[in-house]
PDB file of N, CA and C in Angstrom:
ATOM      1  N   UNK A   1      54.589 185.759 -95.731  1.00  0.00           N
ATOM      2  CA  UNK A   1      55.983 185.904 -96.067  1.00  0.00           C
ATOM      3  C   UNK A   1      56.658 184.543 -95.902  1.00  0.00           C
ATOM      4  N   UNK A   2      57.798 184.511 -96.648  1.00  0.00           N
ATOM      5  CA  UNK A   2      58.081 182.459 -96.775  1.00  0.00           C
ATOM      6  C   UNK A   2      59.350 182.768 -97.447  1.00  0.00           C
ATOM      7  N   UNK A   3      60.208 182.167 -96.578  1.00  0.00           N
ATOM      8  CA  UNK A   3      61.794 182.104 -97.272  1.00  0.00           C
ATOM      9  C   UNK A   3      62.136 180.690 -97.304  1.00  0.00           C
ATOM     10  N   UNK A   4      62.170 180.006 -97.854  1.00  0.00           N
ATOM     11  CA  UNK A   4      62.079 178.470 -97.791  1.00  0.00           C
ATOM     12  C   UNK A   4      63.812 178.238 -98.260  1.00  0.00           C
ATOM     13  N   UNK A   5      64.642 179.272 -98.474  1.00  0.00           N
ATOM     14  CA  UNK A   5      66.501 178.869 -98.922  1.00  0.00           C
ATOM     15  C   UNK A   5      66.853 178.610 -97.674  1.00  0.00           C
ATOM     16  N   UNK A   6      66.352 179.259 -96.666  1.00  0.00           N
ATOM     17  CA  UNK A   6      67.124 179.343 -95.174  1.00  0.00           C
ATOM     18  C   UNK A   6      66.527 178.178 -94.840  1.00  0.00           C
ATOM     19  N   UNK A   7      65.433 177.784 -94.937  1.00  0.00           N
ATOM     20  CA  UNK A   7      64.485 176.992 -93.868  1.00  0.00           C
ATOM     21  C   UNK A   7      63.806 177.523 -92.878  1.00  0.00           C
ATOM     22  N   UNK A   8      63.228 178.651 -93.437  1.00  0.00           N
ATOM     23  CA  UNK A   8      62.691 179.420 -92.385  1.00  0.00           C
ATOM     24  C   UNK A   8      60.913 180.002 -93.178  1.00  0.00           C
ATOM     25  N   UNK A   9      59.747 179.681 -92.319  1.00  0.00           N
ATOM     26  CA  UNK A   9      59.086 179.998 -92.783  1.00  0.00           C
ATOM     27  C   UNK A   9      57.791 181.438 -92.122  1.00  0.00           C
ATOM     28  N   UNK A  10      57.503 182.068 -92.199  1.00  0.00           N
ATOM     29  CA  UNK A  10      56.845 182.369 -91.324  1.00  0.00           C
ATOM     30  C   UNK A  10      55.402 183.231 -92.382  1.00  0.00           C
ATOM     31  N   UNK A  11      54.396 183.533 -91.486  1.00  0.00           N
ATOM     32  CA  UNK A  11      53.293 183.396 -91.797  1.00  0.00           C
ATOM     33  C   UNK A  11      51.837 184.428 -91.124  1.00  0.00           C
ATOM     34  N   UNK A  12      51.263 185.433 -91.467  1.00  0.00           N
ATOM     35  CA  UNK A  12      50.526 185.798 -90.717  1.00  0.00           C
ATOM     36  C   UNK A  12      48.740 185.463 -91.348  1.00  0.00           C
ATOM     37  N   UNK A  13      47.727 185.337 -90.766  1.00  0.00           N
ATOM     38  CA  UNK A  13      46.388 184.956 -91.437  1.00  0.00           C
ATOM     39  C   UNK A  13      45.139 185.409 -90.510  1.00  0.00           C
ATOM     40  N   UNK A  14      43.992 185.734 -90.998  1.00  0.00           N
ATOM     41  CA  UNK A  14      42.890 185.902 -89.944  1.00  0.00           C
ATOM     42  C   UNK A  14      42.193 184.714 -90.109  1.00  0.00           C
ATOM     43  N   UNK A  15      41.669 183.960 -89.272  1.00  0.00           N
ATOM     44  CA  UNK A  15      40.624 183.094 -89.335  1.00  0.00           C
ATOM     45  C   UNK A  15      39.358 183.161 -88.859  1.00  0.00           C
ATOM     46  N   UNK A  16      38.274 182.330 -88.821  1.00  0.00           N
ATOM     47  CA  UNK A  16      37.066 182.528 -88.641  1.00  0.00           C
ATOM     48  C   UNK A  16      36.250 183.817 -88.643  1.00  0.00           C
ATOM     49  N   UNK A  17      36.081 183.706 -89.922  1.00  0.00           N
ATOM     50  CA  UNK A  17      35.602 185.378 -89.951  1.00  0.00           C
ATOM     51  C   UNK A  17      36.353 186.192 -89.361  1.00  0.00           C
ATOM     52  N   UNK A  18      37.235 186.414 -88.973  1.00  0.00           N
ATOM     53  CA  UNK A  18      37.746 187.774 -88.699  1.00  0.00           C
ATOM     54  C   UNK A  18      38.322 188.151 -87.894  1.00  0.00           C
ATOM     55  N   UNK A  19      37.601 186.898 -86.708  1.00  0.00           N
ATOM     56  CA  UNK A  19      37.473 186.790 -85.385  1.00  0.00           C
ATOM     57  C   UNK A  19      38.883 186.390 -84.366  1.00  0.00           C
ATOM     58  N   UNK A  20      39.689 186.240 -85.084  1.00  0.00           N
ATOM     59  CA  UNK A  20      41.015 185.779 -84.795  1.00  0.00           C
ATOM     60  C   UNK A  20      42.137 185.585 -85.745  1.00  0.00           C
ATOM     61  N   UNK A  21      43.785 186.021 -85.342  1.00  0.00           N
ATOM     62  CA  UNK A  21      44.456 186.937 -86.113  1.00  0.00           C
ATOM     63  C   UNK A  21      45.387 185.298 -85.385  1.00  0.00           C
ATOM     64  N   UNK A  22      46.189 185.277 -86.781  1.00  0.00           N
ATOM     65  CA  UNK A  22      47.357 184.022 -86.488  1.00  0.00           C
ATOM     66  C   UNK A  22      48.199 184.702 -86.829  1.00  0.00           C
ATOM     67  N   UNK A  23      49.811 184.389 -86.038  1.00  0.00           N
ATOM     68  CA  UNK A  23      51.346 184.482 -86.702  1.00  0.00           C
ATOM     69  C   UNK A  23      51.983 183.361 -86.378  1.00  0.00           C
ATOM     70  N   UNK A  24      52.542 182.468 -87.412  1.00  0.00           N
ATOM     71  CA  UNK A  24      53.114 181.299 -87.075  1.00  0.00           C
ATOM     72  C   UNK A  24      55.026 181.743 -87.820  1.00  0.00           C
ATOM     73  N   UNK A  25      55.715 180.730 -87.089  1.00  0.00           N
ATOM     74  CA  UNK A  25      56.844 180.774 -87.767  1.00  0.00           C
ATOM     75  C   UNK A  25      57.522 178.957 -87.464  1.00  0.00           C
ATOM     76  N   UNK A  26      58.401 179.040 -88.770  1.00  0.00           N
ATOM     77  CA  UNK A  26      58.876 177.811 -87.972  1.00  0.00           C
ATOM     78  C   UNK A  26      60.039 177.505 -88.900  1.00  0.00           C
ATOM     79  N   UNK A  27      60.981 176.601 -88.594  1.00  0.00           N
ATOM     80  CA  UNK A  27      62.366 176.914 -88.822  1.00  0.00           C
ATOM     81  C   UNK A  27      63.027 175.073 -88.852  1.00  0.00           C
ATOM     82  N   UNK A  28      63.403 175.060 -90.260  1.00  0.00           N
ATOM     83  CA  UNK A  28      63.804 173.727 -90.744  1.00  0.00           C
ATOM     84  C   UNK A  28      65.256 173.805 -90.015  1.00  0.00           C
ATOM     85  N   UNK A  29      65.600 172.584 -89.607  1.00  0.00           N
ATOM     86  CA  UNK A  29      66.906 172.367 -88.648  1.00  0.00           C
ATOM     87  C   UNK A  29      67.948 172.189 -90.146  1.00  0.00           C
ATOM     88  N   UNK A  30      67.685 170.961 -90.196  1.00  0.00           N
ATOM     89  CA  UNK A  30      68.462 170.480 -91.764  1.00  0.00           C
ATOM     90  C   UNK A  30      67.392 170.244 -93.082  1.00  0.00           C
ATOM     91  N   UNK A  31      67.441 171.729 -93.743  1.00  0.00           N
ATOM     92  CA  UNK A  31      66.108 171.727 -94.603  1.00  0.00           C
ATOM     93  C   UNK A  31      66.704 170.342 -96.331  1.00  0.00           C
ATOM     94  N   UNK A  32      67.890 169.745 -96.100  1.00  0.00           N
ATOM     95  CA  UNK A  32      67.993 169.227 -97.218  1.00  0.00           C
ATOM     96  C   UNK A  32      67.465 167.846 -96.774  1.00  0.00           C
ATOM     97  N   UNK A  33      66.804 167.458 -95.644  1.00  0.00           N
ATOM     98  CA  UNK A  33      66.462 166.135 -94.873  1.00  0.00           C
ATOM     99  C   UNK A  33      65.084 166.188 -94.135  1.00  0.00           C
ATOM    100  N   UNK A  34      64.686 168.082 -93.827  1.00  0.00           N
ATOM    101  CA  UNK A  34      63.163 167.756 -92.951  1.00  0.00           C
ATOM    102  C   UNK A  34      63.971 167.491 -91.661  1.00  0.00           C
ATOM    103  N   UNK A  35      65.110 166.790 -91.110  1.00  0.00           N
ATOM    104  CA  UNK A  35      64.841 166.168 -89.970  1.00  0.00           C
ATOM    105  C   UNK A  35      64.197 166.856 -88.690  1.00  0.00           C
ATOM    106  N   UNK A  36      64.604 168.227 -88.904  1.00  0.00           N
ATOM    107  CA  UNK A  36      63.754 168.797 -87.764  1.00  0.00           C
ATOM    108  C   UNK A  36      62.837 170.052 -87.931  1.00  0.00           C
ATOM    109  N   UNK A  37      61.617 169.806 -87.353  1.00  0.00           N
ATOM    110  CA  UNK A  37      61.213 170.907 -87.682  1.00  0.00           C
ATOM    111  C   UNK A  37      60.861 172.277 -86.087  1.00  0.00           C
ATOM    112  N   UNK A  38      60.819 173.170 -86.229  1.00  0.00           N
ATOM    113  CA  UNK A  38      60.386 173.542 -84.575  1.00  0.00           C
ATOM    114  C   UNK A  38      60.002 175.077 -84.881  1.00  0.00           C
ATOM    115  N   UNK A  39      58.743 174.918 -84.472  1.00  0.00           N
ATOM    116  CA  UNK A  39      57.473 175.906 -84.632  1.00  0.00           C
ATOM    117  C   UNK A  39      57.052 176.752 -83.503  1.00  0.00           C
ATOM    118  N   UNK A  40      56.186 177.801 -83.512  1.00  0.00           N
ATOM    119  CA  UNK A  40      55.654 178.825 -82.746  1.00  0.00           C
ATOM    120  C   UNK A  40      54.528 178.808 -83.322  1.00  0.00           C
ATOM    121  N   UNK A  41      53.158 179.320 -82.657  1.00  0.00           N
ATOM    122  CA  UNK A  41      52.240 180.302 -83.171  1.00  0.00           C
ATOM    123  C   UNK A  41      51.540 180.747 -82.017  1.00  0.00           C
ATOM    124  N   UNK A  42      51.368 182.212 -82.737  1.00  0.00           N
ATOM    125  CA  UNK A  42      50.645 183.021 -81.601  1.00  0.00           C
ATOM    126  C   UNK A  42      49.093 182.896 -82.032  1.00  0.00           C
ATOM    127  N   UNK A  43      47.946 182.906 -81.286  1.00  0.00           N
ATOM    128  CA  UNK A  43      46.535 183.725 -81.977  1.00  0.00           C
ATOM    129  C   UNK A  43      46.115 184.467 -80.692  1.00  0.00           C
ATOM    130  N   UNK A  44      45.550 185.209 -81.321  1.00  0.00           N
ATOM    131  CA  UNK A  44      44.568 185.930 -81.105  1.00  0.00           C
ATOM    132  C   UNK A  44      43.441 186.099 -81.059  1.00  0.00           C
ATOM    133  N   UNK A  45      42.132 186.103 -80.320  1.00  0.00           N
ATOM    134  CA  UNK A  45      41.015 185.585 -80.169  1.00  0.00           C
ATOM    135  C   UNK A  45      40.002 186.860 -80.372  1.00  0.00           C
ATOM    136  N   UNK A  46      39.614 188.086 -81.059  1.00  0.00           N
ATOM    137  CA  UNK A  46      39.304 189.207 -80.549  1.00  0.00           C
ATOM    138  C   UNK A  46      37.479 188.966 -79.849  1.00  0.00           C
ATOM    139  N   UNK A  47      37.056 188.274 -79.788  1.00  0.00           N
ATOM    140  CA  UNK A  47      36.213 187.824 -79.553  1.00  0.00           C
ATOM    141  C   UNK A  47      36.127 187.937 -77.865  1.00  0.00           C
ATOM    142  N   UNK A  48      37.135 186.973 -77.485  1.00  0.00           N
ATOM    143  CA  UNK A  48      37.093 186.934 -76.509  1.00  0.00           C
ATOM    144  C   UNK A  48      38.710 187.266 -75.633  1.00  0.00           C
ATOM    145  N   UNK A  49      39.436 188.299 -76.286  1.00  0.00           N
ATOM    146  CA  UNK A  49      40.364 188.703 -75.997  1.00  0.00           C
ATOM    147  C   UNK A  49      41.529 187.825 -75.200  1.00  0.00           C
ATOM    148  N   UNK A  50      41.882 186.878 -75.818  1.00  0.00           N
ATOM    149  CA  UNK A  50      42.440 185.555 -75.281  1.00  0.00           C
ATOM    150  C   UNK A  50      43.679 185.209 -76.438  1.00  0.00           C
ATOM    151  N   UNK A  51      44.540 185.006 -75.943  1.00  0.00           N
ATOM    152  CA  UNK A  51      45.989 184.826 -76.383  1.00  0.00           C
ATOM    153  C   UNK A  51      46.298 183.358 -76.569  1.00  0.00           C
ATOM    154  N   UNK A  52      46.509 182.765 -77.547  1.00  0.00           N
ATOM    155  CA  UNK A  52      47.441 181.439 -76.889  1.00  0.00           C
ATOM    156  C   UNK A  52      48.449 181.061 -78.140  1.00  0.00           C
ATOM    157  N   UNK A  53      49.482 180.912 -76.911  1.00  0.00           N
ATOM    158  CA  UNK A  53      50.882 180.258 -77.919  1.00  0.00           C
ATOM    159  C   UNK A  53      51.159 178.886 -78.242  1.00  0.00           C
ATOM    160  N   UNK A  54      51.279 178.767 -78.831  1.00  0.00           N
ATOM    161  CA  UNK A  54      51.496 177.300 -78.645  1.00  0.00           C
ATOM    162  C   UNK A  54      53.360 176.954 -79.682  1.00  0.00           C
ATOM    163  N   UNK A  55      53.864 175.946 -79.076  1.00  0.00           N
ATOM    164  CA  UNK A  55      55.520 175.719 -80.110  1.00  0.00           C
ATOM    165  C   UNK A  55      55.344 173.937 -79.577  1.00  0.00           C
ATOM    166  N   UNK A  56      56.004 173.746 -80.977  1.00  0.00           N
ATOM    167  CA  UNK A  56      56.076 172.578 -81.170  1.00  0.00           C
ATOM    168  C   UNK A  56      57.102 172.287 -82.232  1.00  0.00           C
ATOM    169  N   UNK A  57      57.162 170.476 -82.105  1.00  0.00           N
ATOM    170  CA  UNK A  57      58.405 170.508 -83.049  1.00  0.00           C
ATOM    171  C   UNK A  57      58.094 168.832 -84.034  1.00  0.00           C
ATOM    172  N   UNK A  58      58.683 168.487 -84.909  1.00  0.00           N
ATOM    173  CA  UNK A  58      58.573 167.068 -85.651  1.00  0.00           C
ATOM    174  C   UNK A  58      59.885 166.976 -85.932  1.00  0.00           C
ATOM    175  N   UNK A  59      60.139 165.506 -86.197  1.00  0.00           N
ATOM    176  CA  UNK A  59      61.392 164.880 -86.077  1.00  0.00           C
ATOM    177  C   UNK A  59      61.098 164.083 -86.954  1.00  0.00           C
ATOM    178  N   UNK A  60      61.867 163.386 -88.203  1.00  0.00           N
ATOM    179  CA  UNK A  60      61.611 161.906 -89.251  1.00  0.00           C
ATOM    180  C   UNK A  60      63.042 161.066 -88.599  1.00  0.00           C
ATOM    181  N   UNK A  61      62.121 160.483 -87.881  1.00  0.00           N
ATOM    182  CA  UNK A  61      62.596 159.033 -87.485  1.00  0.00           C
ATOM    183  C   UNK A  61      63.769 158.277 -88.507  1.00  0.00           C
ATOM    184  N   UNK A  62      62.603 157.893 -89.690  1.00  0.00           N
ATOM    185  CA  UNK A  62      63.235 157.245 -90.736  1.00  0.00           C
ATOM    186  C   UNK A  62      62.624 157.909 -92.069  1.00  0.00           C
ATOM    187  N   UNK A  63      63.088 157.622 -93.490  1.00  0.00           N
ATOM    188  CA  UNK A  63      62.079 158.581 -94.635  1.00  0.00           C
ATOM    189  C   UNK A  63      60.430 158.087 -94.311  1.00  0.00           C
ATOM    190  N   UNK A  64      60.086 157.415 -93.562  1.00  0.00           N
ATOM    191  CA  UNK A  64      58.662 156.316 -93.354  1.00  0.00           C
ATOM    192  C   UNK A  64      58.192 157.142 -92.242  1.00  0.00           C
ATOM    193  N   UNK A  65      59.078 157.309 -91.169  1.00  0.00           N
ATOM    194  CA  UNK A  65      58.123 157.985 -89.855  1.00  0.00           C
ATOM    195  C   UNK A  65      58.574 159.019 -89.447  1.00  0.00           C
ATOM    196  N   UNK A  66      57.103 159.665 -88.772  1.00  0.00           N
ATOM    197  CA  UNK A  66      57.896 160.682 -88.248  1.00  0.00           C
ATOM    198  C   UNK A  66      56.986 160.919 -87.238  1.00  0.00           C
ATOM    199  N   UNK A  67      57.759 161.865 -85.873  1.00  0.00           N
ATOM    200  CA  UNK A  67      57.098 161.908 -84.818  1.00  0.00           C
ATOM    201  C   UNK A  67      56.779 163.861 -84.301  1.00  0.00           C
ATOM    202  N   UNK A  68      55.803 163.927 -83.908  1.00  0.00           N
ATOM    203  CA  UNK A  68      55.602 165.626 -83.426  1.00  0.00           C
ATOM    204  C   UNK A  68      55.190 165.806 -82.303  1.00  0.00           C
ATOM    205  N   UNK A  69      55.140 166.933 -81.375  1.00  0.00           N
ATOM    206  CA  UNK A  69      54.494 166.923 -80.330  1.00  0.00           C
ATOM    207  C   UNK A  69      54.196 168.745 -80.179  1.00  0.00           C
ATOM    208  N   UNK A  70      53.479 169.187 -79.260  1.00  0.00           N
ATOM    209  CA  UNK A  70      52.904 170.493 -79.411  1.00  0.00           C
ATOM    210  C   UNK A  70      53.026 170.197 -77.897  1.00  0.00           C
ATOM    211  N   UNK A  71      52.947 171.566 -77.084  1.00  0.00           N
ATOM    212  CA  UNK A  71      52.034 172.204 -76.341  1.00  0.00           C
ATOM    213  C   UNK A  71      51.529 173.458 -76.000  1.00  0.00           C
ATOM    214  N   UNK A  72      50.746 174.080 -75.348  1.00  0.00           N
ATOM    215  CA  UNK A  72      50.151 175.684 -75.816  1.00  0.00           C
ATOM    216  C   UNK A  72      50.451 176.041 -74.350  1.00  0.00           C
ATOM    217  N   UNK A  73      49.947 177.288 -73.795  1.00  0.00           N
ATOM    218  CA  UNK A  73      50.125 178.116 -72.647  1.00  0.00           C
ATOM    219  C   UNK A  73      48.866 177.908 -72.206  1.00  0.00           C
ATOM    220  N   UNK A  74      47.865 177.014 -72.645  1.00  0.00           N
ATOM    221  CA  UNK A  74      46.648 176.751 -71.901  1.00  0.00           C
ATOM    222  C   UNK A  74      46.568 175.509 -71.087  1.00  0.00           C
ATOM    223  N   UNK A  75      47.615 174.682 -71.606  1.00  0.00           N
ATOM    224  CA  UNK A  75      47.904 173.555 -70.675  1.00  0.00           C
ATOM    225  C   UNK A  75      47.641 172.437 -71.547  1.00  0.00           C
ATOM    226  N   UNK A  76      47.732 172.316 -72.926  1.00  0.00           N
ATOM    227  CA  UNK A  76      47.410 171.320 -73.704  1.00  0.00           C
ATOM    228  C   UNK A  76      48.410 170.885 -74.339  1.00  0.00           C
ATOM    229  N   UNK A  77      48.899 169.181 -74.327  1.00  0.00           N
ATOM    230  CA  UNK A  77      49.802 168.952 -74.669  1.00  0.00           C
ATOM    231  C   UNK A  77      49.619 167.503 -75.440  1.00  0.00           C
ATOM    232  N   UNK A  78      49.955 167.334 -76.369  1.00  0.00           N
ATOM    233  CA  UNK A  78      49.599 166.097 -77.720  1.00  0.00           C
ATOM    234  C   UNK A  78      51.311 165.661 -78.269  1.00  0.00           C
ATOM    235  N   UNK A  79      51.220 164.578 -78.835  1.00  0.00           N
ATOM    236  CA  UNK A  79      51.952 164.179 -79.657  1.00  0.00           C
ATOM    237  C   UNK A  79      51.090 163.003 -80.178  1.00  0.00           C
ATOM    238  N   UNK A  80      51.817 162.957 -81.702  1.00  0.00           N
ATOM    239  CA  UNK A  80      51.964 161.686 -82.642  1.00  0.00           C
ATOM    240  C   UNK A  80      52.849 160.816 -83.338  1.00  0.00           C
ATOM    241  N   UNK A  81      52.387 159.774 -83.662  1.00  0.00           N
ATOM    242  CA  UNK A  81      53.769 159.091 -84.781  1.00  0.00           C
ATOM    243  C   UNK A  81      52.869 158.581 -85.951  1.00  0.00           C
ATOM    244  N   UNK A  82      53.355 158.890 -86.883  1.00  0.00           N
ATOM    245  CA  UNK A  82      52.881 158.807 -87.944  1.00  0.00           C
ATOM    246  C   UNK A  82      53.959 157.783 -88.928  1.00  0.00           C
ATOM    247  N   UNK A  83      52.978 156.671 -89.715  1.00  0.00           N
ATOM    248  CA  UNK A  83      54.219 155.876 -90.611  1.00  0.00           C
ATOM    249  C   UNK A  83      53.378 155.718 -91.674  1.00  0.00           C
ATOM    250  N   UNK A  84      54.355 155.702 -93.311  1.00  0.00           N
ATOM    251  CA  UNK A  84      53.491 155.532 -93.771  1.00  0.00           C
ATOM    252  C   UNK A  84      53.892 153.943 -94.661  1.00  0.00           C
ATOM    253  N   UNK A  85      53.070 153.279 -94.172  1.00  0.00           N
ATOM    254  CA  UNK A  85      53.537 151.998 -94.912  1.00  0.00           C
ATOM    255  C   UNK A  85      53.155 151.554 -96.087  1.00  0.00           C
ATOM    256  N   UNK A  86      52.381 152.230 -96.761  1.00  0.00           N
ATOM    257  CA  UNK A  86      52.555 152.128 -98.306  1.00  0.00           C
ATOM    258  C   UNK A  86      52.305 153.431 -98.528  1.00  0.00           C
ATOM    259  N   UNK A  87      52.874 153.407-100.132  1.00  0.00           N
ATOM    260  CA  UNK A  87      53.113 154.945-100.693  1.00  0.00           C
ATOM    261  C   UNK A  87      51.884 155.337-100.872  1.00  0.00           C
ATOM    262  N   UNK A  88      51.439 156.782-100.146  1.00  0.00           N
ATOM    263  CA  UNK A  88      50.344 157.721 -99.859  1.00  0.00           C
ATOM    264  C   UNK A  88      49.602 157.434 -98.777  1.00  0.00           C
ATOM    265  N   UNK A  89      49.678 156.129 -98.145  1.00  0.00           N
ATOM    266  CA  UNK A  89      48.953 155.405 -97.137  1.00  0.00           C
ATOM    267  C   UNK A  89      49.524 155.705 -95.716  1.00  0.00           C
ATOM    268  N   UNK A  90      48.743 155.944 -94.769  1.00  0.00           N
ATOM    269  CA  UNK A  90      49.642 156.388 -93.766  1.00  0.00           C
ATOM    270  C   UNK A  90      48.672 155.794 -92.102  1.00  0.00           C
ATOM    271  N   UNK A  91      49.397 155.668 -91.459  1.00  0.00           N
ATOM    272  CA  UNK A  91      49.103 155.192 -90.053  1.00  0.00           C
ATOM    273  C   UNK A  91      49.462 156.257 -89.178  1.00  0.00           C
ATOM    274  N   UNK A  92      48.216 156.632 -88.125  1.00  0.00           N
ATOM    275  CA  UNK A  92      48.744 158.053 -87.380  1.00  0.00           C
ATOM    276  C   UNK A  92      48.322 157.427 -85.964  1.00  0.00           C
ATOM    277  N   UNK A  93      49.043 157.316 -84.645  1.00  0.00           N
ATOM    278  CA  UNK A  93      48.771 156.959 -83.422  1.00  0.00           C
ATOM    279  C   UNK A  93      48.757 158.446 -82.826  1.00  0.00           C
ATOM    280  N   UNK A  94      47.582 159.245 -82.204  1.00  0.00           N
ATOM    281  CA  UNK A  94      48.102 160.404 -81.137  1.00  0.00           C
ATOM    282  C   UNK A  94      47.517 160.368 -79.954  1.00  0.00           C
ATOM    283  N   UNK A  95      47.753 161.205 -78.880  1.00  0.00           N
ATOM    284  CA  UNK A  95      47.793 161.006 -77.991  1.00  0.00           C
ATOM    285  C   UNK A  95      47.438 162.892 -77.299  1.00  0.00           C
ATOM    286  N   UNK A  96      46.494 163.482 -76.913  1.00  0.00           N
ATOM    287  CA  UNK A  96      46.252 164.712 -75.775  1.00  0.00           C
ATOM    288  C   UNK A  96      45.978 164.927 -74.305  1.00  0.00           C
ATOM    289  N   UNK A  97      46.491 165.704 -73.525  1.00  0.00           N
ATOM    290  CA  UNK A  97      46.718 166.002 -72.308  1.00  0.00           C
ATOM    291  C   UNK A  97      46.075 167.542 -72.163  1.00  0.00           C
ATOM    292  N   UNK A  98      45.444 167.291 -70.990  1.00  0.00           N
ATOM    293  CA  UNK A  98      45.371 168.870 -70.413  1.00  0.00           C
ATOM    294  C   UNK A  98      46.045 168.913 -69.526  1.00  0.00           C
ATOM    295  N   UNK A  99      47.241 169.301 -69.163  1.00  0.00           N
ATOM    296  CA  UNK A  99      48.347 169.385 -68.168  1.00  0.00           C
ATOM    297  C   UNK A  99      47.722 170.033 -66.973  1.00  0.00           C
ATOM    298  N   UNK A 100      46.711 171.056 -67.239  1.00  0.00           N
ATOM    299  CA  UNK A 100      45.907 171.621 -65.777  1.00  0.00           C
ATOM    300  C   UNK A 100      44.635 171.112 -65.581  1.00  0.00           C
ATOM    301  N   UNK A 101      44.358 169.743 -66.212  1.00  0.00           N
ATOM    302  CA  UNK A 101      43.711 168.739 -65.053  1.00  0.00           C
ATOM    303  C   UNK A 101      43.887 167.095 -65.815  1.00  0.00           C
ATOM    304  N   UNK A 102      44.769 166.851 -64.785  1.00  0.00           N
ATOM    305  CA  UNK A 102      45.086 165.953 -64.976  1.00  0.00           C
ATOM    306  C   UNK A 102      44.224 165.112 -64.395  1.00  0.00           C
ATOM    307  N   UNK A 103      43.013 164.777 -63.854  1.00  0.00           N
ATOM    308  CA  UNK A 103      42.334 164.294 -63.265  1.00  0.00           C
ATOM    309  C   UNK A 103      41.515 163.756 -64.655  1.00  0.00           C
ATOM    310  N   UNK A 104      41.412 164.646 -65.878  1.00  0.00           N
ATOM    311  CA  UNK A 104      40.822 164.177 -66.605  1.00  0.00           C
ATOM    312  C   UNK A 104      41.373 163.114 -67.922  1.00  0.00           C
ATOM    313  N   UNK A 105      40.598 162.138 -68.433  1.00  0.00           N
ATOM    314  CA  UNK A 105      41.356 161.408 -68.996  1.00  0.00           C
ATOM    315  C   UNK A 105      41.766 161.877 -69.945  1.00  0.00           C
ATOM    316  N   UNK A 106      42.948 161.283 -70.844  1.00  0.00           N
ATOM    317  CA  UNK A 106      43.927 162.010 -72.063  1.00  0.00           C
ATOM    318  C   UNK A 106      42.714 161.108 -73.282  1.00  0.00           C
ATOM    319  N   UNK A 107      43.199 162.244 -74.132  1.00  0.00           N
ATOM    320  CA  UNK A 107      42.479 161.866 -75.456  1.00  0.00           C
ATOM    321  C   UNK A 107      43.749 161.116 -76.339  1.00  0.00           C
ATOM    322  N   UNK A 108      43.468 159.354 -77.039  1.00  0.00           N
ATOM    323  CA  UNK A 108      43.761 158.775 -77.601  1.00  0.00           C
ATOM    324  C   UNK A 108      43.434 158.708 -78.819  1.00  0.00           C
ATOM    325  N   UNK A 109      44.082 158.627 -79.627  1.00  0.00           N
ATOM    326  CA  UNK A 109      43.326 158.432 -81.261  1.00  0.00           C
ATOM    327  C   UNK A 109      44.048 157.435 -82.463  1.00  0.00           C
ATOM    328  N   UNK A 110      43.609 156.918 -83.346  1.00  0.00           N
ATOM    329  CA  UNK A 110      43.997 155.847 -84.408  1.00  0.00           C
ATOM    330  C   UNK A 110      43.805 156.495 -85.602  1.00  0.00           C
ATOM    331  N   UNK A 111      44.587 156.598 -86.106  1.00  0.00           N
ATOM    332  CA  UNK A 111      43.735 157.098 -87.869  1.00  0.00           C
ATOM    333  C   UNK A 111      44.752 156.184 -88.979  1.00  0.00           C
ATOM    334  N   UNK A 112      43.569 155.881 -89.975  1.00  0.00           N
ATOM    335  CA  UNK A 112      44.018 155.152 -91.005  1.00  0.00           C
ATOM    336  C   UNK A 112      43.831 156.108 -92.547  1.00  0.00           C
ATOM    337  N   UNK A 113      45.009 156.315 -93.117  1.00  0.00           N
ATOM    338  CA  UNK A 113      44.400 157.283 -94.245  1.00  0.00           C
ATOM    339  C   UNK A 113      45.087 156.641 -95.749  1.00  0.00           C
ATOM    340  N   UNK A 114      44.193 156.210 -96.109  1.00  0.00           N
ATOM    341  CA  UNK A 114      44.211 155.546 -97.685  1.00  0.00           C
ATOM    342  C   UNK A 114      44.110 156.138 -98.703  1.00  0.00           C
ATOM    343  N   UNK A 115      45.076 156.094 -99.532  1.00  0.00           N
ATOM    344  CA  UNK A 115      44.841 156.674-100.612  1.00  0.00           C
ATOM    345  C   UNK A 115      45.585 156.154-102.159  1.00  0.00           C
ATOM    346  N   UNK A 116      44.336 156.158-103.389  1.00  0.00           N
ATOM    347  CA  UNK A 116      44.896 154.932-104.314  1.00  0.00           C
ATOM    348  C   UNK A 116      46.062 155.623-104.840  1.00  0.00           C
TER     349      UNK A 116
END
């Protein structure tokens, strides 16, 4: 289901075989600009009867960048910034946390994505 006049989108899907049931929603702040975006999703695991939410949100900096961040109810928490400095070409810096062990190191990442 998708109402895109309001800025409002929402969404239900099964994935991996079967094995898990998604509902996402998420809700344009100022849909004539993108500037904000701020999300939910639930799944469902039937597999292993395991829940996790996760909400998150993205922000455009400038029409060039833009920044997001997530975290879930399992203790995982990421953000990125993304720019794209030539048209289709894009630069992505991110960054993950497990908030319930912090003992372990955060996952860093670079991505370069080209395209003619």
């Amino acid at each position: 289901m998708e109402d895109n006049t309001s800025g409002e989108i929402a969404g239900t899907k099964m994935n991996e075989k079967g094995d898990s049931a998604n509902a996402s929603y998420y809700h344009i702040v100022n849909p004539s600009t993108n500037i904000a975006v701020v999300g939910a999703e639930m799944t469902h695991s039937f597999f292993t009867n395991v829940n996790t939410i996760t909400v998150g949100t993205q922000h455009a900096l400038d029409p060039l960048t833009t920044i997001k961040a997530r975290a879930n109810n399992a203790g995982k928490a990421s953000a990125l910034i993304q720019h794209e400095w030539r048209p289709k070409s894009i630069f992505t810096i991110s960054g993950e946390m497990d908030t319930k062990s912090i003992d372990k190191s955060p996952k860093v990442g670079l991505a370069l994505a080209l395209k003619p």
